[in-house]
Protein backbone atom coordinates (compact mmCIF):
# COMPACT_ATOMS: atom_id res chain seq x y z
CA UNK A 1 63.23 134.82 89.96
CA UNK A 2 62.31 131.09 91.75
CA UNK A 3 65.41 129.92 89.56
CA UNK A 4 67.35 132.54 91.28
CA UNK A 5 66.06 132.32 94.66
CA UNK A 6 66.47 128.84 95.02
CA UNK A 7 69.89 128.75 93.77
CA UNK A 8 70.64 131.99 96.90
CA UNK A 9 68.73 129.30 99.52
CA UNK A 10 71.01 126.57 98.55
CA UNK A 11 74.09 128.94 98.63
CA UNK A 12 73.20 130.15 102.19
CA UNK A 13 72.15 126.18 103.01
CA UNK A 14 75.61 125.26 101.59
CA UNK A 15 77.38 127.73 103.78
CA UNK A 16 75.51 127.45 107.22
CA UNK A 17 76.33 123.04 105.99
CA UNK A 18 79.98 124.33 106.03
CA UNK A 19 80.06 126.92 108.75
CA UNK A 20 78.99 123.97 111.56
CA UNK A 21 81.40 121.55 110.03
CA UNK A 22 83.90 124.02 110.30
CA UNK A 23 83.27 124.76 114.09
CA UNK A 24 82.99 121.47 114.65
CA UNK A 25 86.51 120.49 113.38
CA UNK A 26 87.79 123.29 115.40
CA UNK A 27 86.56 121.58 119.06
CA UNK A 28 86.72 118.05 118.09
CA UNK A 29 90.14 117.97 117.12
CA UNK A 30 91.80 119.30 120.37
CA UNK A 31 89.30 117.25 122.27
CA UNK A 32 90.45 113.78 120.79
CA UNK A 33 94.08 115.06 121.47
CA UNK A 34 92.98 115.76 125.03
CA UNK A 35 91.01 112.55 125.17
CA UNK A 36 94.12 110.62 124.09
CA UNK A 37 96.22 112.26 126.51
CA UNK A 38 93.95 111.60 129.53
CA UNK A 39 93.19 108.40 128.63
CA UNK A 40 97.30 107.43 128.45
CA UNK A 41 97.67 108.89 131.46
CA UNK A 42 94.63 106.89 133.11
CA UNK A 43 96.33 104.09 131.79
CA UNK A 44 99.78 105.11 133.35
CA UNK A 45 98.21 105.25 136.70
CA UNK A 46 97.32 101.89 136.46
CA UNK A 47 100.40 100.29 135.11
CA UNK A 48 102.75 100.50 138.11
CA UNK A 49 102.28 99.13 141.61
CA UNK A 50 103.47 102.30 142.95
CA UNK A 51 100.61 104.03 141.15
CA UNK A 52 98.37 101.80 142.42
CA UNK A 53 99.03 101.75 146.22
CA UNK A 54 100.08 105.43 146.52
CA UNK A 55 97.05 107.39 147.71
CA UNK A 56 97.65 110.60 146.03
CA UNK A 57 97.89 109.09 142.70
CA UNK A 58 94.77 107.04 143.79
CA UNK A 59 92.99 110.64 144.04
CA UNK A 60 94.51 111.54 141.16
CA UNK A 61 93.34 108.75 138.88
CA UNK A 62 89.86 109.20 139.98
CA UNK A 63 90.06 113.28 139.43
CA UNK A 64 91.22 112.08 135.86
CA UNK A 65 88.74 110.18 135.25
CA UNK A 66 86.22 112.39 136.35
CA UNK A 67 86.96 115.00 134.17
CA UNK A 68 87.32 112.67 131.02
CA UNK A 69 84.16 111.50 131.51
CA UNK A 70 82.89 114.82 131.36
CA UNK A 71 84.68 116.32 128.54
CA UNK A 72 83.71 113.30 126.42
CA UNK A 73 79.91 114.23 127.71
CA UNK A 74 80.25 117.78 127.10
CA UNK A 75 81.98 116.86 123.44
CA UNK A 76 78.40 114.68 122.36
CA UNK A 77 76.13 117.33 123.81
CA UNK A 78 78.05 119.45 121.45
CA UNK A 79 78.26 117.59 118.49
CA UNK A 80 74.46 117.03 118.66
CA UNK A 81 73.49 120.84 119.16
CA UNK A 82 75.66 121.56 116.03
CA UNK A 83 74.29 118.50 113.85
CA UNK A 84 70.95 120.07 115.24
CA UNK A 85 69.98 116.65 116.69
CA UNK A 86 67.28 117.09 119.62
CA UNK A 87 66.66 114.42 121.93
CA UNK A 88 64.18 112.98 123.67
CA UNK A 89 63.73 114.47 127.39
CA UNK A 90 64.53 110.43 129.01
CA UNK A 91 67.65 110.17 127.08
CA UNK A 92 68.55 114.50 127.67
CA UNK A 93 67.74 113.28 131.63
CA UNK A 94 70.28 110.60 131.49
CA UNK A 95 73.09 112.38 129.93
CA UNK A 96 72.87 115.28 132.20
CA UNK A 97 72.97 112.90 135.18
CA UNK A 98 75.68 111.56 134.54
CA UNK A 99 77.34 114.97 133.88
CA UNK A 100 76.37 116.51 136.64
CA UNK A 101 77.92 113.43 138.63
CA UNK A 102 81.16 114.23 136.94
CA UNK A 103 80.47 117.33 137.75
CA UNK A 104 80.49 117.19 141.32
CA UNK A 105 83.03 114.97 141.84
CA UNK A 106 85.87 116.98 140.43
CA UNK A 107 85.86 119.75 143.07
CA UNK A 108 84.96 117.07 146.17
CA UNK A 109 88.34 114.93 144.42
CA UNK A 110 90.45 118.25 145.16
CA UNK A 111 89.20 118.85 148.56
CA UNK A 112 90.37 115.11 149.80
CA UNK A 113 94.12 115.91 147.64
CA UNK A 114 94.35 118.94 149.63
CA UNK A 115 93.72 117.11 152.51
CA UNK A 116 96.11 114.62 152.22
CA UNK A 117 98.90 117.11 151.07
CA UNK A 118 97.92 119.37 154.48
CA UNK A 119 98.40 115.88 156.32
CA UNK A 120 101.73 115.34 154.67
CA UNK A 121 103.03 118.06 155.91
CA UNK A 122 101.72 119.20 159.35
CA UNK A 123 101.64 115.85 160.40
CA UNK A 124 104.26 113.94 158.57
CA UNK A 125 104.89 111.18 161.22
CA UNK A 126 101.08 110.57 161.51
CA UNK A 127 100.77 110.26 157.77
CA UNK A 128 101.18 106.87 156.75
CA UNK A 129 98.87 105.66 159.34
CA UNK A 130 95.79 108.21 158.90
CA UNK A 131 96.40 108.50 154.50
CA UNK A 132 96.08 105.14 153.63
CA UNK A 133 94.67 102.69 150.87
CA UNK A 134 91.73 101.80 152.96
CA UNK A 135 90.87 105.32 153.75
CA UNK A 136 91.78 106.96 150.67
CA UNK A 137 89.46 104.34 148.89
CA UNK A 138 86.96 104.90 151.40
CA UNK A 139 86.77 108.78 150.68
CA UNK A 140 86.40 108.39 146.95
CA UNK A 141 83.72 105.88 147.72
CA UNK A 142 82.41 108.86 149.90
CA UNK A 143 82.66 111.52 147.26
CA UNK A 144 80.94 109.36 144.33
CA UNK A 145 78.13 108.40 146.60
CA UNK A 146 77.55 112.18 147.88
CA UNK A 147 77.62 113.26 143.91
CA UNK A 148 75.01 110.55 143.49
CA UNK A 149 72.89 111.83 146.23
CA UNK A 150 73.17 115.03 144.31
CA UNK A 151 71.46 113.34 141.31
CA UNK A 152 69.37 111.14 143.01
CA UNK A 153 67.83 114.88 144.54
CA UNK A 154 67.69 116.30 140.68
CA UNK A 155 65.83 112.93 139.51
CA UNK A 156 63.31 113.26 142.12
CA UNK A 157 62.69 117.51 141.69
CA UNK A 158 62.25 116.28 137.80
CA UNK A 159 59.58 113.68 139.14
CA UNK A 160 57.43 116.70 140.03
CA UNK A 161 56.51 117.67 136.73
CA UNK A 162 53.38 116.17 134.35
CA UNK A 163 55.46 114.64 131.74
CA UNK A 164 51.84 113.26 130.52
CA UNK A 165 51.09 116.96 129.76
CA UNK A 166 53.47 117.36 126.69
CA UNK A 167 52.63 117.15 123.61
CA UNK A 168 55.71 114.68 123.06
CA UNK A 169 58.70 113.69 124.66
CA UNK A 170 60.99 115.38 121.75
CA UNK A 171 62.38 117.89 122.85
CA UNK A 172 61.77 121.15 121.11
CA UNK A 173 65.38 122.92 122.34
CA UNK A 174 68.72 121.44 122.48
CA UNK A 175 69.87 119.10 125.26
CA UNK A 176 71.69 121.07 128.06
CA UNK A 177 71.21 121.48 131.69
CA UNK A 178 69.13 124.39 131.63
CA UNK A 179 66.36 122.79 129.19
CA UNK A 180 65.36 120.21 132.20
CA UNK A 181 64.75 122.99 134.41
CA UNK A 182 61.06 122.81 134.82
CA UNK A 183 60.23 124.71 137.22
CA UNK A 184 62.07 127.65 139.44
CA UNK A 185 62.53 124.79 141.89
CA UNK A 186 64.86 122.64 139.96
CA UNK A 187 66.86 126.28 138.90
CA UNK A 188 67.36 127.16 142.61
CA UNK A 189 68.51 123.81 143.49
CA UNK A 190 71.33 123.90 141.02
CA UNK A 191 72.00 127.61 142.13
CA UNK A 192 72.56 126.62 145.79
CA UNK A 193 73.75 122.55 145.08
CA UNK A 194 76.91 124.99 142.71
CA UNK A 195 77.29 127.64 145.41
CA UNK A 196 77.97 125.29 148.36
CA UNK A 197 80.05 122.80 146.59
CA UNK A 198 82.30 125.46 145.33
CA UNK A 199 82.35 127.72 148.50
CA UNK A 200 82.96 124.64 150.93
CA UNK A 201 85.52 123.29 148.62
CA UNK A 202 87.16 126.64 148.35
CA UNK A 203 87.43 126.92 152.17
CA UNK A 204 88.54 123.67 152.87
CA UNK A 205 91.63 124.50 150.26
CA UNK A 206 92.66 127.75 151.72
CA UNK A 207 92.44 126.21 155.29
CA UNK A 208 95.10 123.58 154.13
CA UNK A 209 96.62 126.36 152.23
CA UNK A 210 97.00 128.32 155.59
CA UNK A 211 97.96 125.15 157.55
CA UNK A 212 100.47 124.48 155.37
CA UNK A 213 102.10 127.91 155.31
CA UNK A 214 102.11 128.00 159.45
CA UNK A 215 103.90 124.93 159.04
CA UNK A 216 106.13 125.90 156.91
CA UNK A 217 107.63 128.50 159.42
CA UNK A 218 108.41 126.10 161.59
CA UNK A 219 111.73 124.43 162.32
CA UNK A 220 110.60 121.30 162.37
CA UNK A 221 108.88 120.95 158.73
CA UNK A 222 111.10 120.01 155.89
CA UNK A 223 110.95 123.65 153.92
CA UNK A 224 110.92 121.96 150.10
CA UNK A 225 108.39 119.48 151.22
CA UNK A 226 105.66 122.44 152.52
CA UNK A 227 107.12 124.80 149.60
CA UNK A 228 106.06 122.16 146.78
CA UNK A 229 102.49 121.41 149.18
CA UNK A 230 102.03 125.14 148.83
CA UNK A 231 102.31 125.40 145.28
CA UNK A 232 100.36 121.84 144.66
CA UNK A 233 97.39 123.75 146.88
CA UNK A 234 97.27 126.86 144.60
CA UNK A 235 96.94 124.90 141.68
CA UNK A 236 93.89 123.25 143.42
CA UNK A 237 92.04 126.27 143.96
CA UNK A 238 93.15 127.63 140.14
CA UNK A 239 91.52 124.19 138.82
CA UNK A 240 88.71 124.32 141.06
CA UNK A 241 88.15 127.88 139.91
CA UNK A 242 87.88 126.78 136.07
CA UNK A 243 85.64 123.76 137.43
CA UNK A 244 83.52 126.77 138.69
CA UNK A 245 83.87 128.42 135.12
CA UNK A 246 82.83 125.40 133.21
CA UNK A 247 79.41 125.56 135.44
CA UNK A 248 78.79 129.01 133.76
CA UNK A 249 78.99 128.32 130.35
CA UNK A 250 75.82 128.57 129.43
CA UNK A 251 75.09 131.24 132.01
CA UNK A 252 77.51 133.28 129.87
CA UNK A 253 76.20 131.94 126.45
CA UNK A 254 72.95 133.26 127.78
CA UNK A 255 74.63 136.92 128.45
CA UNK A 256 76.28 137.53 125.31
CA UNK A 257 73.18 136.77 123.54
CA UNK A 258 71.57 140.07 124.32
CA UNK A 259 74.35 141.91 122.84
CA UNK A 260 75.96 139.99 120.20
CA UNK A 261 75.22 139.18 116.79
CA UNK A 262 74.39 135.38 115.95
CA UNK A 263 77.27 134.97 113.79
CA UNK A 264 79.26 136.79 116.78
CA UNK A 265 77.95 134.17 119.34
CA UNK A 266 78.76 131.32 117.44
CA UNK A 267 82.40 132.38 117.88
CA UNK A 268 82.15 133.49 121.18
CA UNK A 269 80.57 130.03 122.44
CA UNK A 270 83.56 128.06 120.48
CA UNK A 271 85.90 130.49 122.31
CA UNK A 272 84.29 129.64 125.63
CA UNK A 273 83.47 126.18 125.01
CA UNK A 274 87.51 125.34 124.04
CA UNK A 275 88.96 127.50 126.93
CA UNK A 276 86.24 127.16 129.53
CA UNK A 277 85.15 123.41 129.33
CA UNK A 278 87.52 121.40 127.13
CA UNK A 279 91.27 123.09 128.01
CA UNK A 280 90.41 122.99 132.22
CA UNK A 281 89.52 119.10 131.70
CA UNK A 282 93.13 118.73 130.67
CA UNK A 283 94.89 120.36 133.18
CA UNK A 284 95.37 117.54 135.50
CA UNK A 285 97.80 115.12 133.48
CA UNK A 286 99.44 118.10 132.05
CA UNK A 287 99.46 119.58 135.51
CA UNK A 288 100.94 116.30 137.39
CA UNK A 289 102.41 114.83 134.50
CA UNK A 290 104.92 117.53 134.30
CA UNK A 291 105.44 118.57 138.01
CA UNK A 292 105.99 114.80 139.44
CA UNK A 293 109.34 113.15 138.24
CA UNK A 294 107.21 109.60 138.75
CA UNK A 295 104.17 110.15 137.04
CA UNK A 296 106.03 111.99 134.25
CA UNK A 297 108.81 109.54 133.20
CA UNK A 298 106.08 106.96 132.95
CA UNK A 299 104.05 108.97 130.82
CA UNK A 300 106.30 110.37 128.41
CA UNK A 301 106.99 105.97 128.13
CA UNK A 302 103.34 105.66 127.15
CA UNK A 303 103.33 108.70 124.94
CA UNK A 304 106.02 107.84 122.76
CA UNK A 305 105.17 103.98 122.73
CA UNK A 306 101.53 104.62 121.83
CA UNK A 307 102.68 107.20 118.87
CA UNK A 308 105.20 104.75 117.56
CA UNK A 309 102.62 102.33 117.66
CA UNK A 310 100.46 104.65 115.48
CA UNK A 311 102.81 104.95 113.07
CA UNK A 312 103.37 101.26 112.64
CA UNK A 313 99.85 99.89 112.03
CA UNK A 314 99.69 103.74 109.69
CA UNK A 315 102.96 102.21 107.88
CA UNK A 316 101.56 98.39 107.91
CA UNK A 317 98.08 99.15 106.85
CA UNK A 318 99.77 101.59 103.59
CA UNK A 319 101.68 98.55 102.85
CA UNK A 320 98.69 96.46 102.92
């Protein structure tokens, strides 16, 4: 009977071993194609001159890299709650910092490209003087340093609590945003820090989304120019909607628990993990890469040279 019950413990062992590796595979894999993709497009956006002193792709290199940063983040968290690593609550407090910078700098990113395209268009002979290199890099200075603020706040609600009262600094639960919430303090911060950002970001796009439509009845405003703002806007509030979604994640990971069973929520939290937080981080290049005739003949350059370049060092290292 021990013979046989250790033999069923190492079967079940065996499988759970297999099950994570499994799930693992299954987000990793599409997240180093992502990664790849973002980061050749980062590198794009910094390989022309026009790239460089063009203020929308200026905003769009910094929304880029924004959201790489955090799906790279979110990607370690991950990896470490399925190895079952925990980690200390210093090093747990510095990765979610610098997510929730990332965070917060992806919505404020879309509010100052809607901006500029509502500027483009209802005042087109003003635009070159009020959109440009100084003041675009000005306003992405502005929107890092109000995300910092952000943190800085979090860092100093965290300060409240007796960290000499624990037993240790291991922590006893896996790394994530909600396991730093020490008090109902810190959780109502977050609740209203999410609400405004989103709200005031949404508002800000639909009133360039409606000043951009009234312009686009009138004579004077080139028709394709405010058609192709238009559309550019509604995919700004689409991605700043699954920016919003990626903020619930464990809000809905929390839901399903109560009705699911384990195996059942393992699933479900790959589902939402792939389609909530890892496919919305890639939207942007595939987004821009595709609509802008600039952006995408340079990267479909990159793409090809980079996987040709594979191949050759895969070839040259065979022969080797």
């Amino acid at each position: 009977m021990s013979y046989a019950t250790q033999s069923q413990t190492n079967i079940t062992v065996g499988r759970g071993l297999l099950e994570r590796v499994m799930l693992s595979t299954l987000t990793t894999l599409p997240c180093c194609v992502f990664l790849f993709i973002n980061g050749v497009m980062l590198f794009t956006l910094r390989s022309k001159t026009v790239f460089r002193e063009t203020s929308r792709y200026i905003l769009l290199f910094n929304l880029l890299l924004s959201d790489t940063l955090h799906m790279a983040l979110s990607q370690i968290l991950y990896l470490l709650a399925a190895s079952r690593i925990r980690l200390t609550y210093p090093v747990c407090g510095v990765l979610m910092m610098f997510s929730s910078l990332t965070t917060s700098v992806s919505p404020l990113t879309l509010v100052v490209m809607s901006l500029e395209r509502y500027v483009a268009v209802c005042y087109p002979l003003r635009h070159s003087t009020i959109i440009t290199i100084r003041n675009t890099a000005g306003a992405v200075i502005v929107v890092w340093t109000f995300s910092s603020l952000n943190v800085f706040t979090r860092v100093l609600l965290l300060l409240d609590f007796p960290f000499e009262d624990l037993e240790s600094l291991q922590m006893k639960e896996f790394c994530a945003k909600e396991s730093m919430f020490f008090d109902p303090t810190s959780h109502d911060y977050d609740k209203a820090n999410t609400y405004f950002l989103f709200i005031s970001a949404s508002v800000a796009i639909v009133c360039s989304y409606i000043g951009v439509m009234i312009a686009a009845r009138s004579a004077s405003t080139g028709k394709a120019s405010a058609l192709k703002a238009r559309n550019t806007l509604l995919l700004h509030l689409v991605q700043l909607g699954l920016s919003l979604l990626s903020t619930m994640h464990n809000s809905f990971i929390v839901a399903f628990s109560t009705i699911a069973t384990r195996t059942a929520l393992v699933r479900i939290h790959i589902i939402l993990y792939v389609f909530i937080v890892i496919l919305p981080k890639c939207l942007s290049p595939l987004i821009y890469g595709l609509r802008d005739q600039t952006v995408r003949s340079g990267l479909v350059v990159n793409l090809c040279f980079r996987m040709k370049l594979s191949v050759i060092t895969g070839k040259g290292e065979i022969s080797a």
